[in-house]
Protein backbone atom coordinates (compact mmCIF):
# COMPACT_ATOMS: atom_id res chain seq x y z
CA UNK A 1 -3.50 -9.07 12.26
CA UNK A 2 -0.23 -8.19 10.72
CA UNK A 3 1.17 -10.78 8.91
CA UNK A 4 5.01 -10.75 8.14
CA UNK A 5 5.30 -12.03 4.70
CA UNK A 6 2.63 -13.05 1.41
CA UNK A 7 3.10 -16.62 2.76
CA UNK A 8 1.80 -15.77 6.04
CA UNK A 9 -0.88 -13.01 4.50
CA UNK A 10 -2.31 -15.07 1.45
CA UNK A 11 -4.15 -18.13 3.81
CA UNK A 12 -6.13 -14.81 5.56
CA UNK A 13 -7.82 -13.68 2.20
CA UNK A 14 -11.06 -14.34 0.63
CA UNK A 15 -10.52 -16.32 -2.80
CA UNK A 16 -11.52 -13.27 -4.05
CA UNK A 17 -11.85 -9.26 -2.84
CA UNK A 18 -9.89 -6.43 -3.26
CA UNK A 19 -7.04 -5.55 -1.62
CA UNK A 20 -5.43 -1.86 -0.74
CA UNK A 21 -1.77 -0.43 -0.92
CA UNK A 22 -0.92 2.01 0.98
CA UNK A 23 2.45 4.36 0.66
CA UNK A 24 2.90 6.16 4.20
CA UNK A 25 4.93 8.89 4.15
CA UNK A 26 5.48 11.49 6.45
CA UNK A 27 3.03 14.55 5.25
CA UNK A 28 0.55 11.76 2.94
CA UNK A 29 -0.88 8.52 2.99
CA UNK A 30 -1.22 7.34 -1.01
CA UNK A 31 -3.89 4.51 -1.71
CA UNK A 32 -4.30 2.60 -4.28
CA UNK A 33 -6.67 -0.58 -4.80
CA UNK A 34 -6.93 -3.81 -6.84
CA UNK A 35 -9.84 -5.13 -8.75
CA UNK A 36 -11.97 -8.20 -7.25
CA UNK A 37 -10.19 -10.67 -9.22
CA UNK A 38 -6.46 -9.37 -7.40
CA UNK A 39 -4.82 -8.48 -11.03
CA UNK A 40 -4.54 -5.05 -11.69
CA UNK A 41 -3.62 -2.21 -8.68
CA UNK A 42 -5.22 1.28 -9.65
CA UNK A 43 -4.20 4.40 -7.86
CA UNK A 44 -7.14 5.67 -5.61
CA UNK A 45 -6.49 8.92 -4.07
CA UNK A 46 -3.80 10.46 -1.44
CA UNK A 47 -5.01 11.70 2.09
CA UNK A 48 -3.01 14.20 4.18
CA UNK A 49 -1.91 12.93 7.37
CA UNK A 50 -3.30 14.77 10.04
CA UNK A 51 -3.27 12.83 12.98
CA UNK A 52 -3.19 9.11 13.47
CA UNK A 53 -7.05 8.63 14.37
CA UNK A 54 -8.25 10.91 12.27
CA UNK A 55 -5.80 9.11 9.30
CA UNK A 56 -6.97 5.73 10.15
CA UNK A 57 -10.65 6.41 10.31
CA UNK A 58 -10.40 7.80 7.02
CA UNK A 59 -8.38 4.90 5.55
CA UNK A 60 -11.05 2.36 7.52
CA UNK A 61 -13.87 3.91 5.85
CA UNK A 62 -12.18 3.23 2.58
CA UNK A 63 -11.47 -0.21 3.28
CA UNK A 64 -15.44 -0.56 4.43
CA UNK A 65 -17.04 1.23 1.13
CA UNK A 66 -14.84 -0.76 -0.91
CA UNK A 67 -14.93 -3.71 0.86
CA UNK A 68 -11.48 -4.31 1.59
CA UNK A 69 -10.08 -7.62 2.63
CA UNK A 70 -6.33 -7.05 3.26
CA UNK A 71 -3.91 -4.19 3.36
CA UNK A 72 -0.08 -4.05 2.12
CA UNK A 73 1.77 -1.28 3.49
CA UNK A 74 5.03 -0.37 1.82
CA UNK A 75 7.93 -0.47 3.80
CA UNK A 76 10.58 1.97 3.16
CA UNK A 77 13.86 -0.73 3.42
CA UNK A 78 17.63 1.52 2.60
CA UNK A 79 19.19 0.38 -0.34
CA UNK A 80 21.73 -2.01 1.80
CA UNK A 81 18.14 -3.72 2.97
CA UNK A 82 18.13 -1.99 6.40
CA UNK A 83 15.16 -0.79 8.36
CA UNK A 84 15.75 3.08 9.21
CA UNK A 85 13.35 5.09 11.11
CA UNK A 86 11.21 5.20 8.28
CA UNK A 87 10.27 1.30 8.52
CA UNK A 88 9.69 1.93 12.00
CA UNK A 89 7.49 4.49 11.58
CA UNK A 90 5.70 2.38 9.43
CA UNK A 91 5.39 -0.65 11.27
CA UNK A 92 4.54 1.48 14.31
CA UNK A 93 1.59 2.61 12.12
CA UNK A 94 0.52 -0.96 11.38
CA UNK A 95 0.59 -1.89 15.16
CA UNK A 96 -1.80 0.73 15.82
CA UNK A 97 -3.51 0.19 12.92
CA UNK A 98 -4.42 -3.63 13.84
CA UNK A 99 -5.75 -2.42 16.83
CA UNK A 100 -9.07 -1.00 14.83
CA UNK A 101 -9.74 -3.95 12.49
CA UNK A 102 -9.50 -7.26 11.97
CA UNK A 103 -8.37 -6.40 8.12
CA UNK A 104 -5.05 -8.73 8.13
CA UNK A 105 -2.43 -5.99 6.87
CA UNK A 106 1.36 -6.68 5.14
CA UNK A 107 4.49 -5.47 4.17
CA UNK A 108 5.61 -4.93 0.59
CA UNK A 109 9.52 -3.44 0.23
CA UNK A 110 8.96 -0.14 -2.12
CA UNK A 111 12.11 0.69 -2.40
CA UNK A 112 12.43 2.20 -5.60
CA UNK A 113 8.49 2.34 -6.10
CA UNK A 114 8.45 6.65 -6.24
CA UNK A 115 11.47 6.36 -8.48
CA UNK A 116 8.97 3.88 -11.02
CA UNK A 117 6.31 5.86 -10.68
CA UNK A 118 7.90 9.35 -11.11
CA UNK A 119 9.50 7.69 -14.12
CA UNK A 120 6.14 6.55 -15.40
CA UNK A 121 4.68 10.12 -15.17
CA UNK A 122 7.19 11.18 -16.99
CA UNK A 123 7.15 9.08 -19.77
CA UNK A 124 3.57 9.83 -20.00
CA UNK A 125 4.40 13.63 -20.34
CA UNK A 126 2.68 14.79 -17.16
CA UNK A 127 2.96 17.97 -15.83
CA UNK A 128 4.98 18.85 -12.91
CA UNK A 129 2.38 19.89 -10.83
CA UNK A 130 -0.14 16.78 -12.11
CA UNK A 131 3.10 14.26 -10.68
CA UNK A 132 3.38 16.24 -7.49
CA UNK A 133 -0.43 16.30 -7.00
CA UNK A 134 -0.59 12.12 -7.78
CA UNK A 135 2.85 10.50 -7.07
CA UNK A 136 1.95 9.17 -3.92
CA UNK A 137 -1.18 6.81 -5.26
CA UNK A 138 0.65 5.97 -8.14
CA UNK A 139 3.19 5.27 -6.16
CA UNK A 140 0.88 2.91 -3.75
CA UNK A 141 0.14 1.13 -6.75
CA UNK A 142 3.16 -0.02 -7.73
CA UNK A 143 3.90 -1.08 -4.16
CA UNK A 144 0.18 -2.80 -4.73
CA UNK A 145 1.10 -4.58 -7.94
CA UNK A 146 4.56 -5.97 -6.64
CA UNK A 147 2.19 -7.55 -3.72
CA UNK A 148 -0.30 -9.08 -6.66
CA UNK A 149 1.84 -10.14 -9.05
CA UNK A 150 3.71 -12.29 -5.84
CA UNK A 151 0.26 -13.63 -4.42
CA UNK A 152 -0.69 -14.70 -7.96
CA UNK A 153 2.93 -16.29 -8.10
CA UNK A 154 2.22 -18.41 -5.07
CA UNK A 155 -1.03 -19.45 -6.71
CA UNK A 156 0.43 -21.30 -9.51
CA UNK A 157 3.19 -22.72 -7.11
């Protein structure tokens, strides 16, 4: 089920379980997870996109080893807060995507999210070639975090 917003997403999680991020993009798919308790998002790994079935059965098997209990997908808003073709492509993926599970999946605006995470990498003196190799998953879990630190907002609301 896609849910629009983290008022409409929260009521369809567990108290507790982890939940992925996911940063689509056109050539990769970066992942990252949270812990159990929903307070920290760690970058997992980046697939390459091949095709979509062969994309989203590697994503589902993720969510069923790690036992995965909702998905936020970041959606690629323009600056002005437009949806471009990039949103679309993104929700398109989603749509599909509910099709094979019952995992209730979200949106979470990245904008700026590879800009935070390329700036992290730097600070932390990596290598070119490290940040090109990682910035996807790192930048899924910044997407991931934005998405916690909001659902542990509503909690004390």
């Amino acid at each position: 089920m896609i849910c629009v917003g983290m008022e409409t997403f929260a009521p369809h999680l567990p108290r507790a379980g982890a939940i992925a991020g996911l940063d689509l993009g056109t050539k990769t798919i970066g992942i990252a997870v949270s812990d159990g308790l929903r307070s920290v998002a760690t970058p997992l790994l980046t697939i390459k996109r091949k095709k979509f079935g062969i994309d989203a059965a590697a994503l589902l098997k993720i969510v069923a080893e790690r036992e995965i209990c909702g998905l936020i997908l970041g959606l690629p808003m323009n600056m002005d807060g437009s949806e471009g073709p990039r949103c679309q492509a993104t929700r398109a993926f989603a749509r599909n995507l509910e099709k094979l599970t019952e995992t209730p999946i979200s949106y979470w605006d990245e904008r700026l999210s590879t800009v935070a995470a390329e700036r992290a990498m730097l600070e932390a003196d990596m290598s070119r070639a490290k940040r090109a190799e990682v910035i996807d998953h790192v930048a899924a879990s910044f997407i991931l975090q934005g998405a916690l630190d909001r659902l542990r907002y509503m909690e004390r609301s």
